[in-house]
Protein backbone atom coordinates (compact mmCIF):
# COMPACT_ATOMS: atom_id res chain seq x y z
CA UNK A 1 0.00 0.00 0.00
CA UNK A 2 1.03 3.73 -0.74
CA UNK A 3 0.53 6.78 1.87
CA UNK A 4 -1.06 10.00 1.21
CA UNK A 5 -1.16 13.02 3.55
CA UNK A 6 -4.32 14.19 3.19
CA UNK A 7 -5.65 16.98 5.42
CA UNK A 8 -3.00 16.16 7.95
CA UNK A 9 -4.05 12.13 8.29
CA UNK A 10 -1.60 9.78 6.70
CA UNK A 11 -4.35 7.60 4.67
CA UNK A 12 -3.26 4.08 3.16
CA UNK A 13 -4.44 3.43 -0.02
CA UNK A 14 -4.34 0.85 -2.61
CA UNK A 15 -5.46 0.29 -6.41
CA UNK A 16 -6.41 -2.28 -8.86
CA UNK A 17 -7.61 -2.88 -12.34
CA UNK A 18 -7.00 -0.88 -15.32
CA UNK A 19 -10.48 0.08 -16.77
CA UNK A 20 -11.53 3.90 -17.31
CA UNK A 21 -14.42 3.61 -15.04
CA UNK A 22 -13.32 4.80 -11.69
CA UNK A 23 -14.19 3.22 -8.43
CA UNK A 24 -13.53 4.65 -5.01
CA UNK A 25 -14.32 2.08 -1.72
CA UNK A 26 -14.58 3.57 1.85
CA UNK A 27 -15.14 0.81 4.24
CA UNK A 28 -17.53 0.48 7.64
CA UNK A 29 -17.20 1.21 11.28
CA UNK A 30 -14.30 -0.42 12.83
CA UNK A 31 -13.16 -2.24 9.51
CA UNK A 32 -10.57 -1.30 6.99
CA UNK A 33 -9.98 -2.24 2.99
CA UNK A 34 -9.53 -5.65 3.50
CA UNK A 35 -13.27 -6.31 4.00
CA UNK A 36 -14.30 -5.25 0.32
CA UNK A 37 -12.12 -8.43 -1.39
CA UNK A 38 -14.74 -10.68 -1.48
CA UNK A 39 -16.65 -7.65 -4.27
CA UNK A 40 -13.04 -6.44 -5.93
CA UNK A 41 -12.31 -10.09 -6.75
CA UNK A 42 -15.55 -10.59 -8.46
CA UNK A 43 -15.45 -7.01 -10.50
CA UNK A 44 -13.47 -6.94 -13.81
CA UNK A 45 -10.37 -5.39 -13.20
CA UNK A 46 -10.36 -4.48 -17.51
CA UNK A 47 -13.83 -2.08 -16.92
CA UNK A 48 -12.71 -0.55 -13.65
CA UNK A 49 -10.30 1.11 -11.67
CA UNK A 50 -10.34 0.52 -8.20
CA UNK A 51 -9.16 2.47 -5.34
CA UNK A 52 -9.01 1.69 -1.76
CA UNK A 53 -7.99 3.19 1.24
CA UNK A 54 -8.44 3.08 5.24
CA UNK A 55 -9.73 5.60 6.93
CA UNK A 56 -7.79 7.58 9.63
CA UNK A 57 -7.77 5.40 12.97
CA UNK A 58 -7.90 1.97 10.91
CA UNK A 59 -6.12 -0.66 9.38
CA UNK A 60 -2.98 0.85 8.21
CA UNK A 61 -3.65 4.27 7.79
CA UNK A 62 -2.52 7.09 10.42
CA UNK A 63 -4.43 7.67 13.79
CA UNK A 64 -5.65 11.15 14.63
CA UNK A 65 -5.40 12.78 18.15
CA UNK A 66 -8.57 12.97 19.10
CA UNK A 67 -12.16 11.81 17.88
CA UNK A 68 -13.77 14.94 16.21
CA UNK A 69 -10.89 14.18 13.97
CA UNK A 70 -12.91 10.83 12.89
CA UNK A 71 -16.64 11.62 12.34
CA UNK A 72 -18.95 11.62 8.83
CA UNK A 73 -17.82 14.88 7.79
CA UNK A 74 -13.92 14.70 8.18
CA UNK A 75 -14.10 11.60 6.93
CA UNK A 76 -16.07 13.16 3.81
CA UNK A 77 -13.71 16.02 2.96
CA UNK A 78 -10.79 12.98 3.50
CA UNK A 79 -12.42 11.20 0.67
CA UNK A 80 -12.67 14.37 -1.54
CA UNK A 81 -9.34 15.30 -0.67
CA UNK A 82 -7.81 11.52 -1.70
CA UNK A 83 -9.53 11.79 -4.81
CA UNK A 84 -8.02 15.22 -5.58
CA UNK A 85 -4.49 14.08 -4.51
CA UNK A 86 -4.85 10.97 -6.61
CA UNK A 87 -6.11 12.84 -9.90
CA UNK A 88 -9.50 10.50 -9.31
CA UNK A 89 -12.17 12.46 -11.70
CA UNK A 90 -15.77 12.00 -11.01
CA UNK A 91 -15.61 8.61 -9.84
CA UNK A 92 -18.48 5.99 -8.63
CA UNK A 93 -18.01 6.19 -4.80
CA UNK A 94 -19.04 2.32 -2.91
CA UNK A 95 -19.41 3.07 0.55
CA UNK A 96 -20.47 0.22 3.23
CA UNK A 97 -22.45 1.24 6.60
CA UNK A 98 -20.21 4.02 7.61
CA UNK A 99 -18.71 4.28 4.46
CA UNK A 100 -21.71 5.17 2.66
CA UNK A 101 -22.92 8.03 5.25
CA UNK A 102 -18.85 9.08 4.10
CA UNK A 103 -20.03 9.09 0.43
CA UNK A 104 -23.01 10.62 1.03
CA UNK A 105 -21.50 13.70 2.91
CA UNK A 106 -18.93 13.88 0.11
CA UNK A 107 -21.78 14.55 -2.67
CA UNK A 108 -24.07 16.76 -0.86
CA UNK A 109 -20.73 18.45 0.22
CA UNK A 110 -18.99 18.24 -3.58
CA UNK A 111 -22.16 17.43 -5.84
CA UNK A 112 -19.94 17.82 -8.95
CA UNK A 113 -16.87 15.38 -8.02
CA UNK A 114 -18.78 12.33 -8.08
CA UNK A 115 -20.42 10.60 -10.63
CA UNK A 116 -22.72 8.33 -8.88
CA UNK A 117 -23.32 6.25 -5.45
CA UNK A 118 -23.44 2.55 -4.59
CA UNK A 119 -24.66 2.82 -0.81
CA UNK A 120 -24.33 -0.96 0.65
CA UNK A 121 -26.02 -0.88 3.73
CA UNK A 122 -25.52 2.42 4.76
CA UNK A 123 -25.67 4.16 8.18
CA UNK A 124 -28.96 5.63 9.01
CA UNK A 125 -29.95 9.04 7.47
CA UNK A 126 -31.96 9.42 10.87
CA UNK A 127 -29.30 9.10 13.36
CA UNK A 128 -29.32 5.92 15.67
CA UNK A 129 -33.18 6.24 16.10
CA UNK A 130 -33.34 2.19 16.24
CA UNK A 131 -31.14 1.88 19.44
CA UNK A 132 -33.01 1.12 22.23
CA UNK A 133 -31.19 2.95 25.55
CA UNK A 134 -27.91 4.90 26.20
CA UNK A 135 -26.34 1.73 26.82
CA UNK A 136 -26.49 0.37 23.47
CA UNK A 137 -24.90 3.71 22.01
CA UNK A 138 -22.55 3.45 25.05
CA UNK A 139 -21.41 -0.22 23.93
CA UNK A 140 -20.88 1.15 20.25
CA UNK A 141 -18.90 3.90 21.19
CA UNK A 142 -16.49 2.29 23.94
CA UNK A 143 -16.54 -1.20 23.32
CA UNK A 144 -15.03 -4.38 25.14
CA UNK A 145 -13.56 -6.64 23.17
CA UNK A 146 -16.10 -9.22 23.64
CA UNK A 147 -18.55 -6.78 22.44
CA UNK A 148 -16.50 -5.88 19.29
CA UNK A 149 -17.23 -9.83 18.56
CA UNK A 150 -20.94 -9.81 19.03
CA UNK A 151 -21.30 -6.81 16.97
CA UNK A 152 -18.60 -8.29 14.01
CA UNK A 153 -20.67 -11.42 14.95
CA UNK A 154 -24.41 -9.72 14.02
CA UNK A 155 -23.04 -8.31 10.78
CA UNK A 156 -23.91 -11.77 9.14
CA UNK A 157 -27.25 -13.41 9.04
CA UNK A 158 -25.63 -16.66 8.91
CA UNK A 159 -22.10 -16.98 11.20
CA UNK A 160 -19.09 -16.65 9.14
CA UNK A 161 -16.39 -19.21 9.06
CA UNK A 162 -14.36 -18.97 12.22
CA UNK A 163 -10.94 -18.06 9.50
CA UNK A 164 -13.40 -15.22 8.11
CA UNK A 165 -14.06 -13.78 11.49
CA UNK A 166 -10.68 -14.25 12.74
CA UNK A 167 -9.58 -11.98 9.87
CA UNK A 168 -12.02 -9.36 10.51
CA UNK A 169 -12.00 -9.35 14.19
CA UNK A 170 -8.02 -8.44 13.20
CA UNK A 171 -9.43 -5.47 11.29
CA UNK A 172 -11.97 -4.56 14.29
CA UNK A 173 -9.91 -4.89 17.24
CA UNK A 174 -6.77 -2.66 15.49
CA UNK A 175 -9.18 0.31 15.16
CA UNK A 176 -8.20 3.14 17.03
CA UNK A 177 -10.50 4.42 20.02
CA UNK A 178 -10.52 8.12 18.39
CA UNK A 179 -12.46 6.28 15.39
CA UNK A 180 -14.71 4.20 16.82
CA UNK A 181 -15.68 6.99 19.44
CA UNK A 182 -15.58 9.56 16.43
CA UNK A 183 -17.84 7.58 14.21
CA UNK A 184 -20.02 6.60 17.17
CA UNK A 185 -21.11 10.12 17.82
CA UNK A 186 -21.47 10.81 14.42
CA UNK A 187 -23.49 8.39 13.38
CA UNK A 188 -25.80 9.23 15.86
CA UNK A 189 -25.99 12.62 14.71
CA UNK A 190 -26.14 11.84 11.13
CA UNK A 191 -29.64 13.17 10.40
CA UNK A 192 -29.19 14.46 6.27
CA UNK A 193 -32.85 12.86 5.10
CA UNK A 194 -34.05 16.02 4.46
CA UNK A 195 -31.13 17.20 2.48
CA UNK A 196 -31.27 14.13 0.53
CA UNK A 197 -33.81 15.50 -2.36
CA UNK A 198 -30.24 16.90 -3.41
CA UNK A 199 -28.44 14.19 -4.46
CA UNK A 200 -28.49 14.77 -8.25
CA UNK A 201 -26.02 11.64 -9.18
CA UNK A 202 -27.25 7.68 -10.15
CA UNK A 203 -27.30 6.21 -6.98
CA UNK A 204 -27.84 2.11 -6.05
CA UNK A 205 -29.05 1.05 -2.42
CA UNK A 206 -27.83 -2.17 -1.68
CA UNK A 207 -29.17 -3.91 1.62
CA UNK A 208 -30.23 -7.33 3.51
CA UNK A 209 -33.64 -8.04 4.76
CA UNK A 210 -32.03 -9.30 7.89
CA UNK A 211 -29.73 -6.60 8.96
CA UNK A 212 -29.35 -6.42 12.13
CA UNK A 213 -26.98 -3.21 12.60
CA UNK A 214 -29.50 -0.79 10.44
CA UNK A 215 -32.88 -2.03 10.24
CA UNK A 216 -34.65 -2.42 6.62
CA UNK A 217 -36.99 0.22 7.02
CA UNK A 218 -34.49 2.51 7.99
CA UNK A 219 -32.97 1.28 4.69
CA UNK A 220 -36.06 1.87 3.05
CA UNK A 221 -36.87 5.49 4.26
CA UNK A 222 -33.09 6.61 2.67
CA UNK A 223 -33.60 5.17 -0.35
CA UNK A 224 -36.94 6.93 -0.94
CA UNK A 225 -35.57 10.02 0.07
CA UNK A 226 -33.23 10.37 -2.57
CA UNK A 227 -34.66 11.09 -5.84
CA UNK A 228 -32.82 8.96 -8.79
CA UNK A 229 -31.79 5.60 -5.90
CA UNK A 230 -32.46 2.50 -7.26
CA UNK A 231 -32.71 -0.46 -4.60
CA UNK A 232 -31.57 -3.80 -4.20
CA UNK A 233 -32.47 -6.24 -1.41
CA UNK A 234 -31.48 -9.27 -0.95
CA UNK A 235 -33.72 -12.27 1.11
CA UNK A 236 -32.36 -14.05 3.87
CA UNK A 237 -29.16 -11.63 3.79
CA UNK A 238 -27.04 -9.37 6.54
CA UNK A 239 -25.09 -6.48 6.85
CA UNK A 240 -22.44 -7.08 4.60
CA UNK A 241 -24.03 -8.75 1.43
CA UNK A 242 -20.88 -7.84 -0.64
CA UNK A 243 -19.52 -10.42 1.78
CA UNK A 244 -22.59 -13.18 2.31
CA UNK A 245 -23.86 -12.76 -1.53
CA UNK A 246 -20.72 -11.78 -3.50
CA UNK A 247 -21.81 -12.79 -7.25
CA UNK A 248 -25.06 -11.74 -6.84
CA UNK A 249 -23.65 -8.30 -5.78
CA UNK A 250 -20.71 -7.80 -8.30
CA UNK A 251 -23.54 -8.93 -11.11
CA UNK A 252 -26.15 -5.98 -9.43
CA UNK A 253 -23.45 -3.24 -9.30
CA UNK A 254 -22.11 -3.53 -12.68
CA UNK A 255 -25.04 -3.86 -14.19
CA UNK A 256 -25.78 -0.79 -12.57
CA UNK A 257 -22.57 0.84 -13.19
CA UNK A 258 -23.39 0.22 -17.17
CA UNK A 259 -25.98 2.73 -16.97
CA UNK A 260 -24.11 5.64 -16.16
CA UNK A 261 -22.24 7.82 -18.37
């Protein structure tokens, strides 16, 4: 992987493929690049250019000094600012959970920069309405480590394989406290719906029926909020269906990816 300095966080980044379609991935809450192999191996590296990176506080990108340095919108102006330092023009952003309230901020913020969205299973665009008590927002925001594995755990519908969580709980558990604290707080105060009548690029919404981190409808009240999101569920699926339905997901986003110009 290469560094970049960008906006004072050193940011790890890494590209593949060779198409003239440009891709840009920003990964979920406590996770890092790693977790979007299952979709890059699966997308043809001839049609696309892929770029990955970590955000600031995970995997092996730089940490910041305190939390407000990791929340939707730093992370936002981040990913504009890697695109700009990478010469990245108008790419499709993917953004995951986290990653996708990222994406979002970065085209309300930069509506011209981006040429479309592929949200997959994004944070709520009403805050954490669905939590049920302090104490659930307190166990998201200063985790044990045993409760890092129930939530890595309740990403899936169906339990991973133990090397597949293994790998991921290496991912979870080397996320800094700024960012999970940072991202914490900000996705409970990540409350855009009503700005989201502006989001004038193709976007996809990709989700599982069974997620257990964001629920469907709150799913299902972002995508009808923006105006040109088509939608994608899949049955009997998770949080991460890039991960539990990989060819099914690759096939959905390019096909979707075809339609833009």
């Amino acid at each position: 992987m290469r560094h970049h300095t960008i906006r004072g966080a050193e940011l790890a980044t890494r590209q593949s493929g060779n198409g003239d379609r440009e891709l840009v991935f920003v990964h979920g809450f406590q996770n890092d690049h790693t977790g979007w192999r299952p979709l890059e191996e699966r997308l043809d590296g001839d049609k696309y250019r892929s770029t990955f990176f970590d955000l600031a506080g995970c995997g092996a990108s730089g940490g910041a000094e305190t939390w407000r340095r990791c929340t939707i919108d730093e992370y936002g102006a981040d990913l504009t600012g890697l695109c700009a330092e990478l010469d990245i023009d108008r790419p499709v952003v993917v953004g995951h959970s986290l990653g996708g309230a990222i994406a979002l901020r970065a085209v309300l913020d930069h509506p011209d920069r981006f040429a479309g969205l592929v949200l997959m299973a994004p944070a709520s665009t009403t805050g954490l309405d669905f939590l049920p008590d302090e104490a659930s927002f307190e166990a998201l925001a200063h985790p044990t480590r045993d409760q890092q594995r129930a939530f890595a755990r309740a990403a899936f519908r169906r339990p991973p394989s133990a090397e597949h969580l293994e790998e991921l709980m290496g991912a979870v558990e080397s996320a800094s406290p700024e960012h999970i604290e940072g991202s914490a707080h900000a996705m409970r105060n990540f409350t855009p719906r009503s700005e989201l009548a502006a989001v004038d690029v193709p976007t996809l919404l990709v989700c599982g029926d069974r997620d257990r981190h964001v629920p469907l409808r709150n799913h299902l009240d972002t995508q009808q909020a923006i105006p040109r999101c088509g939608l994608q569920v899949y049955f009997d699926i998770g949080h991460v269906p890039f991960v539990e339905a990989p060819d099914s997901c690759a096939v959905d986003i390019e096909r979707f990816l075809a339609t833009i110009a």
